[in-house]
Protein backbone atom coordinates (compact mmCIF):
# COMPACT_ATOMS: atom_id res chain seq x y z
CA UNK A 1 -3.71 2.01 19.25
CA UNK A 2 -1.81 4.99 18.68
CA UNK A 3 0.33 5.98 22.27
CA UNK A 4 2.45 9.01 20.86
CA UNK A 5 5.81 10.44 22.66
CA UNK A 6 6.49 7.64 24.88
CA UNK A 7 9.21 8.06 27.21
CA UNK A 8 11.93 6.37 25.41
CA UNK A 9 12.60 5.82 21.54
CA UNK A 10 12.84 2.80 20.49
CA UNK A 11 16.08 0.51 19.69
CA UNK A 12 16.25 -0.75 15.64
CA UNK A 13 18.58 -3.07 16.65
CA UNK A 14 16.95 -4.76 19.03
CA UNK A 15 15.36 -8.46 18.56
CA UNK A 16 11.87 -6.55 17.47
CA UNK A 17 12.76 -5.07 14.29
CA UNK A 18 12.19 -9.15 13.43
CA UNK A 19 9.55 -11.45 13.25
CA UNK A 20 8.80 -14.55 15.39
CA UNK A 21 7.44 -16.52 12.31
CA UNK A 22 10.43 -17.94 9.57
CA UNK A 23 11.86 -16.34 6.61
CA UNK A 24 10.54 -20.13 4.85
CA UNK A 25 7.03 -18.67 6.18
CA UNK A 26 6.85 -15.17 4.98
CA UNK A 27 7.71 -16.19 1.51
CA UNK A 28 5.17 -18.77 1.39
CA UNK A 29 2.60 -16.43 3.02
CA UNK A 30 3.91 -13.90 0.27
CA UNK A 31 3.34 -16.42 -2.75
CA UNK A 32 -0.28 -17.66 -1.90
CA UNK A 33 -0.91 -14.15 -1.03
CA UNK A 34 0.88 -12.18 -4.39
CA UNK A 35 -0.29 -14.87 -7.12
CA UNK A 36 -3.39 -14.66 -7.31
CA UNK A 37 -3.99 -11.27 -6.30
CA UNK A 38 -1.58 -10.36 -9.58
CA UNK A 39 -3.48 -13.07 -12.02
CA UNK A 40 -6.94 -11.39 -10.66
CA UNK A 41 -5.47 -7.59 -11.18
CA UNK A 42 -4.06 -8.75 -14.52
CA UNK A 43 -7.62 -10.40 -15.46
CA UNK A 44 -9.60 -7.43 -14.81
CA UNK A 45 -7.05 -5.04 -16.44
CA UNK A 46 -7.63 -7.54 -19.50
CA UNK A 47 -11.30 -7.23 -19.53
CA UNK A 48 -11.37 -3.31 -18.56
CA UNK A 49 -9.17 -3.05 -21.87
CA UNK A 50 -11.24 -4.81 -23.92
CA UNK A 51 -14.77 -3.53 -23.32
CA UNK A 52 -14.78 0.23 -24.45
CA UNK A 53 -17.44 2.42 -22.82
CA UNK A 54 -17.95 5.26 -24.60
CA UNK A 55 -21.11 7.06 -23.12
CA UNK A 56 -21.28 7.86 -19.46
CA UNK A 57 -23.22 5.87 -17.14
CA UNK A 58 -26.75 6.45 -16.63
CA UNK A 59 -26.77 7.59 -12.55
CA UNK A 60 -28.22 4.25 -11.61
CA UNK A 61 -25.70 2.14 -13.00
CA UNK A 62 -22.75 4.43 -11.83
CA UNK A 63 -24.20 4.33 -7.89
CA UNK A 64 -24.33 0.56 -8.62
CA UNK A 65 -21.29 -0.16 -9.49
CA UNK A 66 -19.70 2.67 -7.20
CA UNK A 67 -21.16 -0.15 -4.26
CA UNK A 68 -19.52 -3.01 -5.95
CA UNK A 69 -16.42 -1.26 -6.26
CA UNK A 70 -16.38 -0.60 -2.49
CA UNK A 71 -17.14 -4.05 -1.01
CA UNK A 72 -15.11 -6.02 -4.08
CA UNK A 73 -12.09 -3.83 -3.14
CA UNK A 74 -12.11 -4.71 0.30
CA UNK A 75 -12.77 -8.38 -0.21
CA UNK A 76 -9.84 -7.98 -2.36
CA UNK A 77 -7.91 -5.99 -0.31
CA UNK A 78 -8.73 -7.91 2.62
CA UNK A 79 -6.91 -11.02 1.17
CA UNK A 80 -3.86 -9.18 2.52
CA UNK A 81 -4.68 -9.57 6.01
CA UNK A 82 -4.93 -13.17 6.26
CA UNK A 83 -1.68 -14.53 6.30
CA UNK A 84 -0.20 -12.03 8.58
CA UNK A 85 -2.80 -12.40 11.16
CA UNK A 86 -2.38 -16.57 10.54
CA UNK A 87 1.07 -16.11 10.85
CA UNK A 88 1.23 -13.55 13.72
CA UNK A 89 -1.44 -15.60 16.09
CA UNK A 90 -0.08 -19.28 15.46
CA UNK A 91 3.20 -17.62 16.72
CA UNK A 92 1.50 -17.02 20.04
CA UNK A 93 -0.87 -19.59 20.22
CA UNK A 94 0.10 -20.81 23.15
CA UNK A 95 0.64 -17.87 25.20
CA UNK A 96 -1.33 -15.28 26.66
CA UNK A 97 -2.68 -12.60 25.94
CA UNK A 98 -1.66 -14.05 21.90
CA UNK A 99 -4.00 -11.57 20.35
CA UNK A 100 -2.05 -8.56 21.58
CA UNK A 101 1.35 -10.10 21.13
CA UNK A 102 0.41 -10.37 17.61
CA UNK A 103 -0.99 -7.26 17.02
CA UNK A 104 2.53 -6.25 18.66
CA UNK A 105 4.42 -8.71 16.29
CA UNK A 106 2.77 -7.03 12.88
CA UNK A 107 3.93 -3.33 13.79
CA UNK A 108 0.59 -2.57 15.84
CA UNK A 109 2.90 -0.44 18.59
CA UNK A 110 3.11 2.70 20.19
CA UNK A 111 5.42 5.64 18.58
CA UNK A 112 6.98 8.77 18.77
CA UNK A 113 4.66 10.89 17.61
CA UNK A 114 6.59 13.72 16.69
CA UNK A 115 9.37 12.06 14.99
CA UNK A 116 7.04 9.92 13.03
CA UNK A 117 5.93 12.99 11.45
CA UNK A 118 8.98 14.62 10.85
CA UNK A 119 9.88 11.65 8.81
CA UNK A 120 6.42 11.19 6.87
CA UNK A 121 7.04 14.54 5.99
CA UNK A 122 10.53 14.09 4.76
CA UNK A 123 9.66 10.96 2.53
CA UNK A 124 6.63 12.68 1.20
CA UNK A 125 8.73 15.44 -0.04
CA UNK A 126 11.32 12.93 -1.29
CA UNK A 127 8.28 10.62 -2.55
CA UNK A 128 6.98 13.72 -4.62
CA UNK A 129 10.20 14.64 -6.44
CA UNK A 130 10.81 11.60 -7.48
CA UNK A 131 7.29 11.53 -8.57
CA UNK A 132 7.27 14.51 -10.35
CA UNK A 133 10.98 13.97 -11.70
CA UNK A 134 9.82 10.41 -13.34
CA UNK A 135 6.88 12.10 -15.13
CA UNK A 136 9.00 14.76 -16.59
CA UNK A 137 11.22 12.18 -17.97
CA UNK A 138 7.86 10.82 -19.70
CA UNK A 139 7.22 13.76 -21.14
CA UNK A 140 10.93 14.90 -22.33
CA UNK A 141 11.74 11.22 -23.59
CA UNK A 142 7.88 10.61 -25.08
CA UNK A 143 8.11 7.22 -23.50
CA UNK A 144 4.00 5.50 -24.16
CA UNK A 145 3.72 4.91 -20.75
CA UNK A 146 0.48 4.36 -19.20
CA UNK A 147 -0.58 4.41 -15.35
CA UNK A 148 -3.28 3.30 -13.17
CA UNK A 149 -3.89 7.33 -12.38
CA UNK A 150 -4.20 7.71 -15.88
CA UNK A 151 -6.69 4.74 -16.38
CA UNK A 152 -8.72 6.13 -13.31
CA UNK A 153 -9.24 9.20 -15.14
CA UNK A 154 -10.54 7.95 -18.04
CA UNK A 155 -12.83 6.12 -16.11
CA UNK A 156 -14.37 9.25 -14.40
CA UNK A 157 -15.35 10.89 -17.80
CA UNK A 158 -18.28 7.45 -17.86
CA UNK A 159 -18.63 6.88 -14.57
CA UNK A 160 -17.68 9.10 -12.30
CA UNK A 161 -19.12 8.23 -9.26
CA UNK A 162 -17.38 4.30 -9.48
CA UNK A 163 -14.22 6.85 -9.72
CA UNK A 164 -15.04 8.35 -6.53
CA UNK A 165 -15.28 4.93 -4.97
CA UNK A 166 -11.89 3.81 -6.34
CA UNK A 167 -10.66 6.88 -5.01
CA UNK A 168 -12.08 5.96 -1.44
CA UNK A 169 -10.86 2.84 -1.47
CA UNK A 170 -7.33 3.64 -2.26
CA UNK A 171 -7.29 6.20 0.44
CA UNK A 172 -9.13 4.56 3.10
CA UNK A 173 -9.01 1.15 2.58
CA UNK A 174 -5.61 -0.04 0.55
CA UNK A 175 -2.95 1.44 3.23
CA UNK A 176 -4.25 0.10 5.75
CA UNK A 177 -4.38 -3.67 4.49
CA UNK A 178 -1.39 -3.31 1.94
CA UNK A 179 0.66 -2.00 5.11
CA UNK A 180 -0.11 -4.72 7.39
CA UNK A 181 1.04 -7.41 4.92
CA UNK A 182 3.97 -5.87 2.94
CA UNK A 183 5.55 -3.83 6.41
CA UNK A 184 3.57 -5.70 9.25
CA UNK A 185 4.51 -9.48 8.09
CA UNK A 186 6.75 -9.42 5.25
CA UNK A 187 9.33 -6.75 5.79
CA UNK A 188 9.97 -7.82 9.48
CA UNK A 189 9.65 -11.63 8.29
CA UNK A 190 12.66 -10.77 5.97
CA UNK A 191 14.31 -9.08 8.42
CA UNK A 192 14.34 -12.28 10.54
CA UNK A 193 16.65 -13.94 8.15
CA UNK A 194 18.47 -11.35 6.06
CA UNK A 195 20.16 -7.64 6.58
CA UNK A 196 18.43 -5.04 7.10
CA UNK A 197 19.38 -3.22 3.40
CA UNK A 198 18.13 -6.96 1.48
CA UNK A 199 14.79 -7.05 3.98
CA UNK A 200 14.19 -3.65 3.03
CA UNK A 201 14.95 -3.83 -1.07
CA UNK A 202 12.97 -7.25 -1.66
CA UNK A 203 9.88 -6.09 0.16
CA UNK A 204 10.09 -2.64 -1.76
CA UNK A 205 10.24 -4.83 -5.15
CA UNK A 206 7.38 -6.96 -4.25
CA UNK A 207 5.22 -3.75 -3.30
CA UNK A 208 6.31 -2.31 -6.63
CA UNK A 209 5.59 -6.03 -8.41
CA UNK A 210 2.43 -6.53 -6.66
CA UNK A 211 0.27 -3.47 -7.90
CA UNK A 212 0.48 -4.77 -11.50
CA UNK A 213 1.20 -1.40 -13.02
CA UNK A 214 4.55 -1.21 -15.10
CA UNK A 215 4.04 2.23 -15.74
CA UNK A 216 4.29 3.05 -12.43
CA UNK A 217 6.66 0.51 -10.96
CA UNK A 218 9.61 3.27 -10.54
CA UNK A 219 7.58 5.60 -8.31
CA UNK A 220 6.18 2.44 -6.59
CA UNK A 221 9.23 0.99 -5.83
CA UNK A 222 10.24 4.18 -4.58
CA UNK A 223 7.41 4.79 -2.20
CA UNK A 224 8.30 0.90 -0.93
CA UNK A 225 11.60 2.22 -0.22
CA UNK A 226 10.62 5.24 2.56
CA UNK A 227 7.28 2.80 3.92
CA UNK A 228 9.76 0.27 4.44
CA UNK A 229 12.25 2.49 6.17
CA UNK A 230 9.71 4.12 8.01
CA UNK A 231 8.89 0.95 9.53
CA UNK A 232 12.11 -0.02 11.14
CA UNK A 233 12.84 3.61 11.94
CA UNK A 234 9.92 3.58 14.20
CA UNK A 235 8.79 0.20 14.83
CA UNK A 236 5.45 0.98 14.24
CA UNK A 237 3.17 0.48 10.92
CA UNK A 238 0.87 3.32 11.99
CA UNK A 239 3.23 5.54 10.64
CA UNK A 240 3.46 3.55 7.13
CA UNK A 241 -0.70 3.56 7.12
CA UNK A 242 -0.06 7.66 7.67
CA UNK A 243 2.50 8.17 4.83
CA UNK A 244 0.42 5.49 2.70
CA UNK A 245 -2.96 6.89 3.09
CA UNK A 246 -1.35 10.88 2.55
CA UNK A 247 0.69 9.41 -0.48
CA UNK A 248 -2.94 7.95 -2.10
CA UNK A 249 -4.87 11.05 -0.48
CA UNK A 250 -2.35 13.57 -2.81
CA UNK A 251 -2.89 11.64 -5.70
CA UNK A 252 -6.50 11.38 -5.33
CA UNK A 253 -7.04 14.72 -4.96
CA UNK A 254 -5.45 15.36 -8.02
CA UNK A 255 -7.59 13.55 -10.16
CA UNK A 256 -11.09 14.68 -8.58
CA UNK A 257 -9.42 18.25 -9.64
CA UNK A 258 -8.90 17.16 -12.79
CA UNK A 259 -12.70 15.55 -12.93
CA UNK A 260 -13.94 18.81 -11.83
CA UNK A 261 -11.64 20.90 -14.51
CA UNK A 262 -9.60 22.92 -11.99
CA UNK A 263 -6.16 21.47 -13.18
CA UNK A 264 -5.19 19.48 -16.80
């Protein structure tokens, strides 16, 4: 778990800022993980889209399907873990303790403390102008461009309390799976056979890729960019699940302000 401010910071150049499973592995992992998690998000996007609720959910069926929300997203989400921790414990099969050396392997180490926050604050900030610069450019160019933030609102005026549970999930559960695959296995599984600049751009693109929103594939790309960084600056993914789970926590907030008419 978390150790902050140990005694000496660690060395991106040394053999850990790779992987002990192949670059052939991580993007096989990556393609039986990415495809059908994209044809399922793509699916349901499809049949959200074409069944129009109009009148808001008696409180029964909103509590209902607030409890299906939870457990389907982390069945979902859960599909992340599995071929890191495959990956990660066949590497050490044979050696013990394995379960700790792959913990270790997937970005489950101790960190600076203090200079993890400095830059989770830093790429926040950077994270949110580019954030609020792309939406501007929406607005000044009228570009009809739709997000998942947007969607999720919409939701909330029928059912608000499934909104709250999307809202959970994305803060609570998401980061913490999404980080373990895209900077726990692949990011440090590219880095085992590419640069450090091509490790970090083709895991930011399939971050961006995998969240099946086109409307938001700028900003997402974006935020793949500093989680990605993050990671090999510190070695550590509990400083991506931190920036991750503020980044989601921000936006969430927004929208239960906007549910509850404090902002437009």
């Amino acid at each position: 778990m978390l150790e902050p401010e140990v005694d000496k910071q660690p060395d991106t150049n040394t053999p850990e800022d790779s992987a002990p499973w192949t670059t052939q592995q991580t993007f096989f992992g990556t393609l039986i993980t990415l495809i059908p998690w994209i044809v399922l998000t793509l699916i349901l996007s499809a049949l959200n889209g074409s069944v129009s609720v109009t009148q808001p959910l008696s409180t029964q069926a909103d509590l209902t399907g607030a409890i299906v929300t939870i457990i389907f997203t982390a069945l979902i989400e859960g599909a992340f873990l599995i071929a890191p921790f495959y990956y990660a414990n066949a590497a050490y099969r044979s050696t013990t303790p394995h379960l700790r050396l792959a913990l270790k392997a997937l970005g489950f180490r101790r960190f600076r403390l203090g200079n993890a926050l400095f830059w989770v604050i830093i790429l926040m900030i950077v994270i949110f102008g580019v954030n609020t610069l792309y939406s501007y450019l929406i607005t000044v160019l009228h570009l009809n461009v739709q997000t998942n933030d947007q969607l999720i609102l919409q939701q909330s005026k029928v059912a608000p309390l499934s909104t709250y549970a999307t809202l959970f999930a994305a803060v609570f559960i998401a980061p913490f799976c999404e980080e373990v695959f895209f900077r726990g296995f692949v990011f440090p599984g590219l880095r085992h056979g590419m640069s450090l600049g091509w490790a970090i751009l083709i895991s930011s693109l399939l971050f961006g890729v995998a969240h099946a929103d086109p409307g938001s594939f700028p900003v997402l790309f974006v935020i793949g960019l500093a989680l990605a960084f993050l990671r090999w600056r510190t070695q550590s993914i509990w400083p991506c699940i931190m920036l991750h789970m503020l980044n989601n926590g921000i936006a969430a907030l927004v929208i239960v302000l906007a549910m509850q008419g404090a902002i437009k």
